[in-house]
N, C-alpha and C. Protein backbone atom coordinates (compact mmCIF):
# COMPACT_ATOMS: atom_id res chain seq x y z
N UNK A 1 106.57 103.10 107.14
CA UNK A 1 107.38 104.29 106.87
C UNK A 1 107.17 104.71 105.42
N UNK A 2 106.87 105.91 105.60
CA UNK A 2 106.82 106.69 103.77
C UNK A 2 107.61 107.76 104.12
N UNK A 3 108.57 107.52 102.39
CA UNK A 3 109.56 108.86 102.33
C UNK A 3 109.03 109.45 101.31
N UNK A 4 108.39 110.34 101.35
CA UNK A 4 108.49 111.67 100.14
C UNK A 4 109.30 112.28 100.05
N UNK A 5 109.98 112.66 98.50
CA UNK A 5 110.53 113.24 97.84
C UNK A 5 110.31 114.82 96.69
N UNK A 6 110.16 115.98 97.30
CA UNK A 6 109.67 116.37 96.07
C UNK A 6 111.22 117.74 95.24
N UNK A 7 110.41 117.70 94.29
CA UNK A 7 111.50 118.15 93.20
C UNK A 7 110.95 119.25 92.54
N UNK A 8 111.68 119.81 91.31
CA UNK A 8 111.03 120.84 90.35
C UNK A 8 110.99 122.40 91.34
N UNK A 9 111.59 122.50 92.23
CA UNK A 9 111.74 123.64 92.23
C UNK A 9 112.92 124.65 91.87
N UNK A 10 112.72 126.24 92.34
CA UNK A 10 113.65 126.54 91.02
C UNK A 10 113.50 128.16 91.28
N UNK A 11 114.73 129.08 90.78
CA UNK A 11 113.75 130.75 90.28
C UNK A 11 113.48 130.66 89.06
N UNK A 12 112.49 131.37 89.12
CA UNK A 12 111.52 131.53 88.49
C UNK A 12 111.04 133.38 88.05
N UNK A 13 110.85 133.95 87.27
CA UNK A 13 110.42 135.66 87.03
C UNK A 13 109.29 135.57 87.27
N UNK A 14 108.58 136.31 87.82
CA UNK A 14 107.36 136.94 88.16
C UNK A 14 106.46 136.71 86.82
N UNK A 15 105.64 136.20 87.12
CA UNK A 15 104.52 135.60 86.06
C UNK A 15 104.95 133.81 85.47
N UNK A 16 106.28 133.75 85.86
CA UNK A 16 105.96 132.33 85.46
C UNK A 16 105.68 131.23 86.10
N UNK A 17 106.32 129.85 85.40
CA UNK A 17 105.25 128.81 86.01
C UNK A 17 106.48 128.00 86.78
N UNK A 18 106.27 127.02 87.33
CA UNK A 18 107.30 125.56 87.65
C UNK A 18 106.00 125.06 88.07
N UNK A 19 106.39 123.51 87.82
CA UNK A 19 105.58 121.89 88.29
C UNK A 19 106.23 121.76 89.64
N UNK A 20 106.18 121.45 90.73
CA UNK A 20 106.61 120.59 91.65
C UNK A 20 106.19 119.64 91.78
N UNK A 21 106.81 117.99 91.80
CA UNK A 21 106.63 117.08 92.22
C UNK A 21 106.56 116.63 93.29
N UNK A 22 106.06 115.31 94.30
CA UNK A 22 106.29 114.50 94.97
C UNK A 22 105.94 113.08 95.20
N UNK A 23 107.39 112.16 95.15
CA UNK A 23 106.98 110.96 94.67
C UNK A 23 107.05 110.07 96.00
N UNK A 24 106.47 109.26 96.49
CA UNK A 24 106.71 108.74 97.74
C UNK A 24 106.75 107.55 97.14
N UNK A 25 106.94 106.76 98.41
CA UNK A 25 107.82 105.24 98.68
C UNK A 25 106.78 104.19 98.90
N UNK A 26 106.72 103.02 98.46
CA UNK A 26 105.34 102.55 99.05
C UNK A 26 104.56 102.06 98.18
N UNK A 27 103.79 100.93 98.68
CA UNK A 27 102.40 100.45 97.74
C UNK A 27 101.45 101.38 98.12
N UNK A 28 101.55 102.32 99.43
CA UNK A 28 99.50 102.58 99.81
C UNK A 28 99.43 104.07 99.25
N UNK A 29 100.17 104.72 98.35
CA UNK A 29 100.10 105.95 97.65
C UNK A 29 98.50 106.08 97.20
N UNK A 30 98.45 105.52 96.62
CA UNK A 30 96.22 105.65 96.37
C UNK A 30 95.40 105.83 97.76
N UNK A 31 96.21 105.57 98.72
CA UNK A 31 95.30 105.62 99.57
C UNK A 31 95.58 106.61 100.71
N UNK A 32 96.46 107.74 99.77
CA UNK A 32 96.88 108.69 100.27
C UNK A 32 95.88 109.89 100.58
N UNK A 33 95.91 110.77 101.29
CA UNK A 33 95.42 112.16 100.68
C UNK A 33 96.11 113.26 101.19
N UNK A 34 96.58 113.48 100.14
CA UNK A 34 98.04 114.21 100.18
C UNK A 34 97.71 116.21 99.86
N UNK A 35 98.90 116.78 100.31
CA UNK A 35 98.87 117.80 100.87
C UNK A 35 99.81 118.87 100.38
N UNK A 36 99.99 119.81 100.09
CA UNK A 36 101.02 120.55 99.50
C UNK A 36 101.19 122.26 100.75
N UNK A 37 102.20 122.42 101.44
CA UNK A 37 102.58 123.47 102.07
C UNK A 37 103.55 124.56 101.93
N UNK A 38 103.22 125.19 102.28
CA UNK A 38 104.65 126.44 101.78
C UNK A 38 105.29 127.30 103.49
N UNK A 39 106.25 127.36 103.34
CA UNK A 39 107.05 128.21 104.21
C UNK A 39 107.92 129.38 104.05
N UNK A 40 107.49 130.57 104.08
CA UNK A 40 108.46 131.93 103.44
C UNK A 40 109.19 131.98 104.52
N UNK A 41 110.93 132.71 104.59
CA UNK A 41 111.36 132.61 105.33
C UNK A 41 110.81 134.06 107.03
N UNK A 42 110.43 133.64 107.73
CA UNK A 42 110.39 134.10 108.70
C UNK A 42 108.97 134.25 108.90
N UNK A 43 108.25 133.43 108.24
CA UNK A 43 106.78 132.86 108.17
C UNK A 43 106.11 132.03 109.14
N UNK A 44 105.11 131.42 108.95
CA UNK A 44 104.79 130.27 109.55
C UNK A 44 104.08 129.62 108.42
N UNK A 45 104.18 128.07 108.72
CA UNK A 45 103.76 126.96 107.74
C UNK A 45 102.56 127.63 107.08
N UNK A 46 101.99 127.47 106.11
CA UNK A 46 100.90 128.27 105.34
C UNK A 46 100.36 126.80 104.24
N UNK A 47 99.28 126.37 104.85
CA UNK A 47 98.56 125.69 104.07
C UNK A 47 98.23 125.73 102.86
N UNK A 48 98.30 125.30 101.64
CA UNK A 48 98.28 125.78 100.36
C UNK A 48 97.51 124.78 99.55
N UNK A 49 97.54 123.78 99.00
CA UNK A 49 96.41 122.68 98.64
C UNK A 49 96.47 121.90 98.70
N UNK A 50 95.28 120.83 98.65
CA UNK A 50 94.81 119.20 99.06
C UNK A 50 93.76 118.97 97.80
N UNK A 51 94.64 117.38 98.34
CA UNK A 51 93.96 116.26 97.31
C UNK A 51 93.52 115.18 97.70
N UNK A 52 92.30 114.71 97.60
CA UNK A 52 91.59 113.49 98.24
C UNK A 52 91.97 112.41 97.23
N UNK A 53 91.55 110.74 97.89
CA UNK A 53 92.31 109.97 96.83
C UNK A 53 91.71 110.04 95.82
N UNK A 54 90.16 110.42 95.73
CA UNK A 54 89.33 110.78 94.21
C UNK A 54 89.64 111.71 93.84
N UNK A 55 90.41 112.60 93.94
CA UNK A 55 90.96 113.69 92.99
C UNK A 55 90.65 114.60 93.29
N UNK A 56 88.91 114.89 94.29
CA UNK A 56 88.99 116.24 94.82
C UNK A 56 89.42 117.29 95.25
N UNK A 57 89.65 118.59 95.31
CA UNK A 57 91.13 119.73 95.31
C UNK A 57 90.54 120.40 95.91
N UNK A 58 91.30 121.33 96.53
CA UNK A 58 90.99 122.25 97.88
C UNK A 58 92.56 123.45 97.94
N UNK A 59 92.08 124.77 97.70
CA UNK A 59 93.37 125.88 97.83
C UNK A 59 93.20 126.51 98.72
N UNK A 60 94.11 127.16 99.07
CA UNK A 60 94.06 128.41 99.82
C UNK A 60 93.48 129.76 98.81
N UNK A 61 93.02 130.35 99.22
CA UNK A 61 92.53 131.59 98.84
C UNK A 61 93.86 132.24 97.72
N UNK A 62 94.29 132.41 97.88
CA UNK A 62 95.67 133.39 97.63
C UNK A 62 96.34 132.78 96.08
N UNK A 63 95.94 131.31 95.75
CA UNK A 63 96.67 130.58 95.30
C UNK A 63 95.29 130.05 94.36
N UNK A 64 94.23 130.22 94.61
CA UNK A 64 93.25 129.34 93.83
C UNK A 64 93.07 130.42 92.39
N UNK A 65 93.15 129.66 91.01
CA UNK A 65 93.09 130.12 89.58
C UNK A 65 94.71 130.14 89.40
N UNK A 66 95.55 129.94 90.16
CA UNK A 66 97.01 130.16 89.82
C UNK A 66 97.34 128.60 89.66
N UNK A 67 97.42 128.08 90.80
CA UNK A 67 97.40 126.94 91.50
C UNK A 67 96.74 125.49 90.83
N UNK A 68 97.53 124.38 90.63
CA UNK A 68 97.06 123.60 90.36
C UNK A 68 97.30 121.84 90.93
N UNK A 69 96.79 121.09 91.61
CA UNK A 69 97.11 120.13 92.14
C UNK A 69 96.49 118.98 91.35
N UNK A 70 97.71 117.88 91.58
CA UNK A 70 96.84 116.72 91.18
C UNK A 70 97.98 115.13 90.83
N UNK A 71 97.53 114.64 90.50
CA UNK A 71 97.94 113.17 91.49
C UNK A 71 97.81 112.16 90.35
N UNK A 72 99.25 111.52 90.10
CA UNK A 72 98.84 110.09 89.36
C UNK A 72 99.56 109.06 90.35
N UNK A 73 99.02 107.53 90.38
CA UNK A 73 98.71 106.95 91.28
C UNK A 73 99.75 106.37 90.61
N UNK A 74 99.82 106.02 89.58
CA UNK A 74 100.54 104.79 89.02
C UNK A 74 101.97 105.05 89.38
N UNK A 75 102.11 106.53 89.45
CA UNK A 75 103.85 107.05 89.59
C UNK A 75 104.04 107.19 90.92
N UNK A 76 103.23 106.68 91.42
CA UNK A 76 103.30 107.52 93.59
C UNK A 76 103.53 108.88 93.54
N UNK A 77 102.88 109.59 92.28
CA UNK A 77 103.49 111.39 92.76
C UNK A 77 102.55 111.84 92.85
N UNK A 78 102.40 112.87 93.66
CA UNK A 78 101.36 113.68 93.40
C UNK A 78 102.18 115.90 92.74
N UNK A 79 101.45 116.40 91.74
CA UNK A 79 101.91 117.51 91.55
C UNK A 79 101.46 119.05 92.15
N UNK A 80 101.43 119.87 92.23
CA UNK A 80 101.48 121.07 92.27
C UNK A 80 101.81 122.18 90.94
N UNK A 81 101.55 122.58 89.92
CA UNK A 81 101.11 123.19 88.50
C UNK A 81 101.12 124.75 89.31
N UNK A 82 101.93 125.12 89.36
CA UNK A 82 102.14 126.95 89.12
C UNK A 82 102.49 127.65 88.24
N UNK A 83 100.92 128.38 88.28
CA UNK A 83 101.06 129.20 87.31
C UNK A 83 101.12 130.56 87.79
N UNK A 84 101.71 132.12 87.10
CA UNK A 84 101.12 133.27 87.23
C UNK A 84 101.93 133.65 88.31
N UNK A 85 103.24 133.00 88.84
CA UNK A 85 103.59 133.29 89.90
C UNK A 85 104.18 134.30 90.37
N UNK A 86 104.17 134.67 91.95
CA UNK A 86 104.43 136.65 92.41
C UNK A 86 105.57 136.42 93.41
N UNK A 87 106.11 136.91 93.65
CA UNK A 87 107.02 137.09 94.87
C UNK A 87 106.48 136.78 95.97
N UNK A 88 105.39 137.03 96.37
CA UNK A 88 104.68 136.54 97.60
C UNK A 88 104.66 134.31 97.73
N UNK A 89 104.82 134.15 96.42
CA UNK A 89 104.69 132.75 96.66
C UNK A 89 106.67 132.02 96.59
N UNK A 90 107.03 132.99 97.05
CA UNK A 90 108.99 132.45 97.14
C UNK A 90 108.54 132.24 98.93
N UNK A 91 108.60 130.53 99.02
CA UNK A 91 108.92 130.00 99.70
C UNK A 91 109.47 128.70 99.65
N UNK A 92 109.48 127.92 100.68
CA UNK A 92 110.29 126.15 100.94
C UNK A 92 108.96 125.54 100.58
N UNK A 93 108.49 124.52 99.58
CA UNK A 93 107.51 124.03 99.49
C UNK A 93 107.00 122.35 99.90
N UNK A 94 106.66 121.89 101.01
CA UNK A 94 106.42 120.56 101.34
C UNK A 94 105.36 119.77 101.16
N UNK A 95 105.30 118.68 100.44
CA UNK A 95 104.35 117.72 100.60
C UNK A 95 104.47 117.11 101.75
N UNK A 96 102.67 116.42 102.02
CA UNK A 96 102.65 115.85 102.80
C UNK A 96 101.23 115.21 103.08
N UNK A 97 101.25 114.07 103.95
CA UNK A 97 100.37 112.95 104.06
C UNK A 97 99.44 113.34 104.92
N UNK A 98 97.96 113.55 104.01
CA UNK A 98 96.70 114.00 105.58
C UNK A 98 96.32 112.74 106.31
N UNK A 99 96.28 111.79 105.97
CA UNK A 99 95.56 111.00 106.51
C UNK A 99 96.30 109.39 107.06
N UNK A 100 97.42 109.56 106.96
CA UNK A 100 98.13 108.36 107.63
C UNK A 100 98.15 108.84 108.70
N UNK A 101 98.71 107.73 109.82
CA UNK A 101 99.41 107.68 110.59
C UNK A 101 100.71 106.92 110.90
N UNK A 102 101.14 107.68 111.66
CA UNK A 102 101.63 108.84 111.59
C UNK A 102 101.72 109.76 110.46
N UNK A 103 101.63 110.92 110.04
CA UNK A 103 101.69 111.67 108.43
C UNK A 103 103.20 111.69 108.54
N UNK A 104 103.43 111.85 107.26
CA UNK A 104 104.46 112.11 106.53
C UNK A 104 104.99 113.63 105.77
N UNK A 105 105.96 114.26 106.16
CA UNK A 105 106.41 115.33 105.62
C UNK A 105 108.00 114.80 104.59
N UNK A 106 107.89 115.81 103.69
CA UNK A 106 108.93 115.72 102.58
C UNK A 106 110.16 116.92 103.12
N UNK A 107 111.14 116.80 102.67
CA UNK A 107 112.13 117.86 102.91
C UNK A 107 112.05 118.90 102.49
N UNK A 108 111.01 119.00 101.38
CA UNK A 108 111.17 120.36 101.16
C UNK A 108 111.66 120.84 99.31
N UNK A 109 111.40 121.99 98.94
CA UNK A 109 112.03 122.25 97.65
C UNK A 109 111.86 124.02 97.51
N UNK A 110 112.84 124.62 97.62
CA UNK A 110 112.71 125.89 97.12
C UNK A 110 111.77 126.59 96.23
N UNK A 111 111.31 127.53 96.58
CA UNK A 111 110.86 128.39 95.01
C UNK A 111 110.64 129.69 95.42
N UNK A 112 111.94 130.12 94.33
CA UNK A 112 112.10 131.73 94.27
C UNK A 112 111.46 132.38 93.10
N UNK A 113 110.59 133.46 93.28
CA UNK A 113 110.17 134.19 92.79
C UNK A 113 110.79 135.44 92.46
N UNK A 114 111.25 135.36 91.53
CA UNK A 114 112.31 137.38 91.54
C UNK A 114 112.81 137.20 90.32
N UNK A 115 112.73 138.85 90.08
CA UNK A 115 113.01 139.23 88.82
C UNK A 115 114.94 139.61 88.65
């Protein structure tokens, strides 16, 4: 069983930034490859970026040069770095586990975008 936790969300004005965290539970965090999602309300889940356990990164279109992911092992977190942010990115934001099994989803963390 892994519980993720993530945090740092928040409003925010149009152009700025917030970190989101997520710290999970567990020795096998390194041997994660972990996942970051967003949900606007009346949306559907919207894939947003990945991280392999070597650090490799992967965005969605919409989000890549804004967007920043990345992962320290020693803390079990992995982050999410927003920058430049628009109203289009105010959604529920979830981490989560690509490659366990069963994966793992986090509860979730707000982020409002508005002026």
């Amino acid at each position: 069983q892994v519980q993720l936790v993530e945090s740092g969300g928040g409003l925010v004005h149009p152009g700025g930034s917030l970190r989101l965290s997520c710290a999970a539970s567990g020795s096998g965090f390194s041997t994660y490859a972990m996942e970051w999602y967003r949900q606007a309300a009346g949306k559907q889940l919207e894939f947003v970026a990945f991280i392999t356990t070597t650090g490799d990164t992967d965005y969605v279109g919409s989000v890549k040069g804004r967007f920043t992911i990345s992962r320290d092992n020693a803390k079990n977190t992995v982050y999410l770095q927003m920058n430049s942010l628009r109203p289009e990115d105010t959604a529920v934001y979830y981490c989560h586990t690509r490659n366990t099994v069963p994966t793992y989803w986090g509860q979730g963390t707000q982020v409002t975008v508005s002026s």
